[in-house]
Each structure stands twice: as structure tokens, then as C-alpha cells.
N, C-alpha and C. Protein backbone atom coordinates (compact mmCIF):
# COMPACT_ATOMS: atom_id res chain seq x y z
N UNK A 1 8.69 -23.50 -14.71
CA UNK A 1 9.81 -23.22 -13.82
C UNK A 1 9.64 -24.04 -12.55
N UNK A 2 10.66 -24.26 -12.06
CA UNK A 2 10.73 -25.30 -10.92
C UNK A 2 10.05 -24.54 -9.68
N UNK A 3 10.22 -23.08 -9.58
CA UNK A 3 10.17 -22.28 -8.38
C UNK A 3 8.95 -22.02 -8.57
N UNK A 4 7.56 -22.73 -9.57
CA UNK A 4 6.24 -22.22 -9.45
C UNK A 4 5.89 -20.92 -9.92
N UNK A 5 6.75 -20.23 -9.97
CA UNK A 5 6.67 -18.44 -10.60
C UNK A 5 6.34 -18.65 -12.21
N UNK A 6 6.69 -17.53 -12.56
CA UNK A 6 6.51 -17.20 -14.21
C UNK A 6 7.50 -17.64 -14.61
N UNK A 7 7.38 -18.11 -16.01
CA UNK A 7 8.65 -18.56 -16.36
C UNK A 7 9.55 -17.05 -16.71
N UNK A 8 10.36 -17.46 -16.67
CA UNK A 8 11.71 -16.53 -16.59
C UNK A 8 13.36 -17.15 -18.01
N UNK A 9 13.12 -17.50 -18.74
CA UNK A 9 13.89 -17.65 -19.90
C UNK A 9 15.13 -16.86 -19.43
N UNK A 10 16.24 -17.82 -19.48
CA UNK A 10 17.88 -17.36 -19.16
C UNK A 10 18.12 -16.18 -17.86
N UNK A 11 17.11 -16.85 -16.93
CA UNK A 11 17.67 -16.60 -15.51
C UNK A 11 17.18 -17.70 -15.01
N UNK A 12 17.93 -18.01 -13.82
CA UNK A 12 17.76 -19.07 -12.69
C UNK A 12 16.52 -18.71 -11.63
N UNK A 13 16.19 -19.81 -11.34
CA UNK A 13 15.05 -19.38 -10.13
C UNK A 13 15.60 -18.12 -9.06
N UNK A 14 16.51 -18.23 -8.35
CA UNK A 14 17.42 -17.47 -7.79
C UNK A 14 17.47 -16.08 -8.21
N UNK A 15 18.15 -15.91 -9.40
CA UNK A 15 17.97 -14.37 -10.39
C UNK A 15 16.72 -13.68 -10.77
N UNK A 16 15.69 -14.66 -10.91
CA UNK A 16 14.58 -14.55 -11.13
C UNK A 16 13.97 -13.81 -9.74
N UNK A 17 14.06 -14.34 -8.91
CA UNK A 17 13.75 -14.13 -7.39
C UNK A 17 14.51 -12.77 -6.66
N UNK A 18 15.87 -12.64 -6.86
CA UNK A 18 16.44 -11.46 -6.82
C UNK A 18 15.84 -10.52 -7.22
N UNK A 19 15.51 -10.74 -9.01
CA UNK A 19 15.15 -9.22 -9.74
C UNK A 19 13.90 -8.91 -9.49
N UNK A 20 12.88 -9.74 -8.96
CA UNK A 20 11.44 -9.69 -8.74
C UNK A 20 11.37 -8.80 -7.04
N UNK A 21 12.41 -9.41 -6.97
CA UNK A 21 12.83 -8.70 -5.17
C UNK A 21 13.00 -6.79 -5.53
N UNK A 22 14.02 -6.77 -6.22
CA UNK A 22 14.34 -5.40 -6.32
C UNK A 22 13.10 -4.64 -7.30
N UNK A 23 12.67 -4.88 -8.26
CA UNK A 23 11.68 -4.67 -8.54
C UNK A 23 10.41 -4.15 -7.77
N UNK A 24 10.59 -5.04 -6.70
CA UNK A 24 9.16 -4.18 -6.04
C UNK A 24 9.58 -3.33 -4.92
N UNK A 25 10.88 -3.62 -4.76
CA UNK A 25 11.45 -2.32 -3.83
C UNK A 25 11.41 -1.23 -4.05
N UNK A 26 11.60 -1.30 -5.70
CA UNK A 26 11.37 0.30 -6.34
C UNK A 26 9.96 0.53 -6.43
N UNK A 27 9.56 -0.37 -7.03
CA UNK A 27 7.91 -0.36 -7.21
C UNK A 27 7.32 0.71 -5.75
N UNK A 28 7.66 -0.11 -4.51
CA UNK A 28 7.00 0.62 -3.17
C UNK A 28 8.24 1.92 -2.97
N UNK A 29 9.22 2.10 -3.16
CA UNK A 29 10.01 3.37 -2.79
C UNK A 29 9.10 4.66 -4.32
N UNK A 30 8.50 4.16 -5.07
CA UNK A 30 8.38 5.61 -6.07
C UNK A 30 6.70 5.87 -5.47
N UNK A 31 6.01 4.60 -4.80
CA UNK A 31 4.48 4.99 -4.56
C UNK A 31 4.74 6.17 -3.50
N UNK A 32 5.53 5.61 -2.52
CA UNK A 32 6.33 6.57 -1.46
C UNK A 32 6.19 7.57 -1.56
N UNK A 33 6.63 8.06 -2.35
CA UNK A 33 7.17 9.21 -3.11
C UNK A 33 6.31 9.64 -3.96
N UNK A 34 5.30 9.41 -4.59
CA UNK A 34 4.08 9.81 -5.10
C UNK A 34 2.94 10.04 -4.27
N UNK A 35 2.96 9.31 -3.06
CA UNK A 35 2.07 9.64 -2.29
C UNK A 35 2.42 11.06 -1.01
N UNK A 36 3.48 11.23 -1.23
CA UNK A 36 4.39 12.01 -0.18
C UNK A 36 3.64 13.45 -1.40
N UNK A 37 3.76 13.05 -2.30
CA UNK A 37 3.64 14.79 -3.54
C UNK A 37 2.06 14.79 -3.49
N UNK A 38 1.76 13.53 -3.15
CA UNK A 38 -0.01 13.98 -3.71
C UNK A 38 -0.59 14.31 -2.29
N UNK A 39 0.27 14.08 -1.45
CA UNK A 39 -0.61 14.15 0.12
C UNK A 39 -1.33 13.29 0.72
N UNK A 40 -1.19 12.05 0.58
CA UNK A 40 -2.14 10.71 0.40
C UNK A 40 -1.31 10.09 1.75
N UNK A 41 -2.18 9.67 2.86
CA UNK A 41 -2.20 9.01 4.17
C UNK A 41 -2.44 7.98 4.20
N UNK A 42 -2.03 7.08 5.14
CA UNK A 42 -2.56 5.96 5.29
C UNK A 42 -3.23 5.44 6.41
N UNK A 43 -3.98 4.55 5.93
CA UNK A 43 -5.23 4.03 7.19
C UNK A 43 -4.11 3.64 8.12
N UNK A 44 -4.55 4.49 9.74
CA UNK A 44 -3.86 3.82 10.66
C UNK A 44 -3.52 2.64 11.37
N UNK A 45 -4.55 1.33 10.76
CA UNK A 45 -4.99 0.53 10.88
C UNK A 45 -3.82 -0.62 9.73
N UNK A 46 -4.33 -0.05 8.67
CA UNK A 46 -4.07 -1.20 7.61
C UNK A 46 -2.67 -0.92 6.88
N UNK A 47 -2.30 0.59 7.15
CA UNK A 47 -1.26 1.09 6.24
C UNK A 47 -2.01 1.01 4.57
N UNK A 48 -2.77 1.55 4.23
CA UNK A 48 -3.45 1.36 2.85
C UNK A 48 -3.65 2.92 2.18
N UNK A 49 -3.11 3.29 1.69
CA UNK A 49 -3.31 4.44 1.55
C UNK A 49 -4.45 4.90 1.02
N UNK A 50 -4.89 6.46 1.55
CA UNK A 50 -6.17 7.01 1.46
C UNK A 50 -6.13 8.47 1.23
N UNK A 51 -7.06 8.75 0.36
CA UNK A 51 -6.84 10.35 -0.29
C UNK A 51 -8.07 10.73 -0.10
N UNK A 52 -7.95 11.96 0.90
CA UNK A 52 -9.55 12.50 1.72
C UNK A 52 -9.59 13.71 0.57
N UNK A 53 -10.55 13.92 -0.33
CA UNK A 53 -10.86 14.84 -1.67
C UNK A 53 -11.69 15.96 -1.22
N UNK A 54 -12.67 15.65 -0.24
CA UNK A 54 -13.94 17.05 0.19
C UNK A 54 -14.43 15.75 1.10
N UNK A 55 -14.92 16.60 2.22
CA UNK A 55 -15.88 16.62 3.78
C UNK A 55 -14.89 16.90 5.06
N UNK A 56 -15.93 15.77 5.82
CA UNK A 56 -15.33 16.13 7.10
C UNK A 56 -14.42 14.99 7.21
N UNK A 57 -13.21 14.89 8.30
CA UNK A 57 -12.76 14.26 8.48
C UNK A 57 -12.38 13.22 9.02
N UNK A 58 -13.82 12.39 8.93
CA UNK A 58 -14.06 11.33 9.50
C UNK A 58 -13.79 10.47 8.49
N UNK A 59 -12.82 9.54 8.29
CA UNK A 59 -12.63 8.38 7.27
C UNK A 59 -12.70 7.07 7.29
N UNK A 60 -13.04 6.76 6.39
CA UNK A 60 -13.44 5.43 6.93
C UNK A 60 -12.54 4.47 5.55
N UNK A 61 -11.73 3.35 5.97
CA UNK A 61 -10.69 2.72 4.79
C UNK A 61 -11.00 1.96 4.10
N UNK A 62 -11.00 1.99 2.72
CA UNK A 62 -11.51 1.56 1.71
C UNK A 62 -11.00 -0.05 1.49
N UNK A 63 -10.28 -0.49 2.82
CA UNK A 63 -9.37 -1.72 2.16
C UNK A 63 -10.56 -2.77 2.96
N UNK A 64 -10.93 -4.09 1.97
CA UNK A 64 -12.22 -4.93 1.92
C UNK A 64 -11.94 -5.46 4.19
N UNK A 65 -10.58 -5.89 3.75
CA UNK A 65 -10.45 -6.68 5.44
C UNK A 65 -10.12 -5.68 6.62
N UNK A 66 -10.14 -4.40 5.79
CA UNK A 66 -9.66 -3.76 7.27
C UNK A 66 -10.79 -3.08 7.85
N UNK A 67 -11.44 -1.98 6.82
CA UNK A 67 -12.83 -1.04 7.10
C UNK A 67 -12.50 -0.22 8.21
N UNK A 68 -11.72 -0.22 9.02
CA UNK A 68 -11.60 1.04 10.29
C UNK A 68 -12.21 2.35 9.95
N UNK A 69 -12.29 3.16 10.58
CA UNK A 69 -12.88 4.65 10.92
C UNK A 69 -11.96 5.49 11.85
N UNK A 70 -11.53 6.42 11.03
CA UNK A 70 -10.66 7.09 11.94
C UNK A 70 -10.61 8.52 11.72
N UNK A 71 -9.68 9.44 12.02
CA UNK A 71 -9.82 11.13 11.99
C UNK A 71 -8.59 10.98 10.96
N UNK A 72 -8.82 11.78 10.01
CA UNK A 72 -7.82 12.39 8.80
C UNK A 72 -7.23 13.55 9.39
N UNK A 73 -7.39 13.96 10.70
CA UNK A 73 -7.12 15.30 11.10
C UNK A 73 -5.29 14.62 12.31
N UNK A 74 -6.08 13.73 12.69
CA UNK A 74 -5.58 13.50 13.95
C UNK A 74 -4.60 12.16 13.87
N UNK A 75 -5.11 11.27 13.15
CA UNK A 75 -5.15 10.00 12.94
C UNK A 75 -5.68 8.83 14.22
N UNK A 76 -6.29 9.14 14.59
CA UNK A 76 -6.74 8.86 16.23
C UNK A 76 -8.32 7.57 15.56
N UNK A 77 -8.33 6.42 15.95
CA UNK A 77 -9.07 5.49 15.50
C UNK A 77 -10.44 5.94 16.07
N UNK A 78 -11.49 5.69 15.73
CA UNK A 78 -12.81 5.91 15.82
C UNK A 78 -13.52 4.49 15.98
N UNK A 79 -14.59 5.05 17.10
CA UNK A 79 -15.42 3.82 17.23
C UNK A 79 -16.67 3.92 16.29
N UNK A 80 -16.88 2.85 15.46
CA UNK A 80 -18.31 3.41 14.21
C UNK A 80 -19.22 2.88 14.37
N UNK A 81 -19.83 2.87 16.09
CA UNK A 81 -20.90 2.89 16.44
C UNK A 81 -21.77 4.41 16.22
């Protein structure tokens, strides 16, 4: 394909690009919404979502570039000295 993507058989780069568009709109509107039912927060930092299972509520974010430390209670950032 000219547009570098996957090929796409009887759509245009364009259509291709559209449906890949709406696609992940839904994709992120149902996590939304799954994370809204499961109770799942996100690092205040990274927006990455995080599911505190048992302790205290000191968290620290599982995402490789972000790592912050913060309160699951509060959402208030922590220094992790």
C-alpha cells in the first residue's frame, strides 16, 4: 500500500485510514467503560490505567516510561524518596 499501513484490499488509503480511525474510537470508548465497571484508575501521571487488588495505597505505575508513585486514595503524586 502506498500509505505504508497494512494492506487493505478494495479500500483506498483514505477508507482504510477512516475505518482504522473509528475502530479505535470504539476500541478506547468500550475500555472506558470496562474500566468504569471494574473500578480501574489511572496513573495521574501517565493516564495508564491501574487496578490496586490488596495493600496500602501507595501506588506506584506499572507503565516502563512513566514509574510515578502516587496515593490510590487521593490521587495526590508522591515523592519515592
Amino acid at each position: 500500500a502506498k500509505c505504508n499501513q497494512a494492506y487493505h484490499h478494495n479500500e483506498t488509503c483514505e477508507q482504510y485510514a477512516a475505518r482504522k480511525g473509528k475502530e479505535e474510537q470504539m476500541n478506547e470508548e468500550e475500555l472506558k467503560k470496562l474500566a468504569a465497571k471494574m473500578g480501574w484508575k489511572t496513573c495521574p501521571k501517565c493516564k495508564t490505567y491501574i487496578e490496586r487488588t490488596y495493600g496500602c495505597f501507595h501506588m506506584k505505575c506499572g507503565n516502563p516510561s512513566c514509574k510515578a508513585e502516587y496515593c490510590d486514595g487521593c490521587g495526590k503524586e508522591l515523592d519515592p524518596k
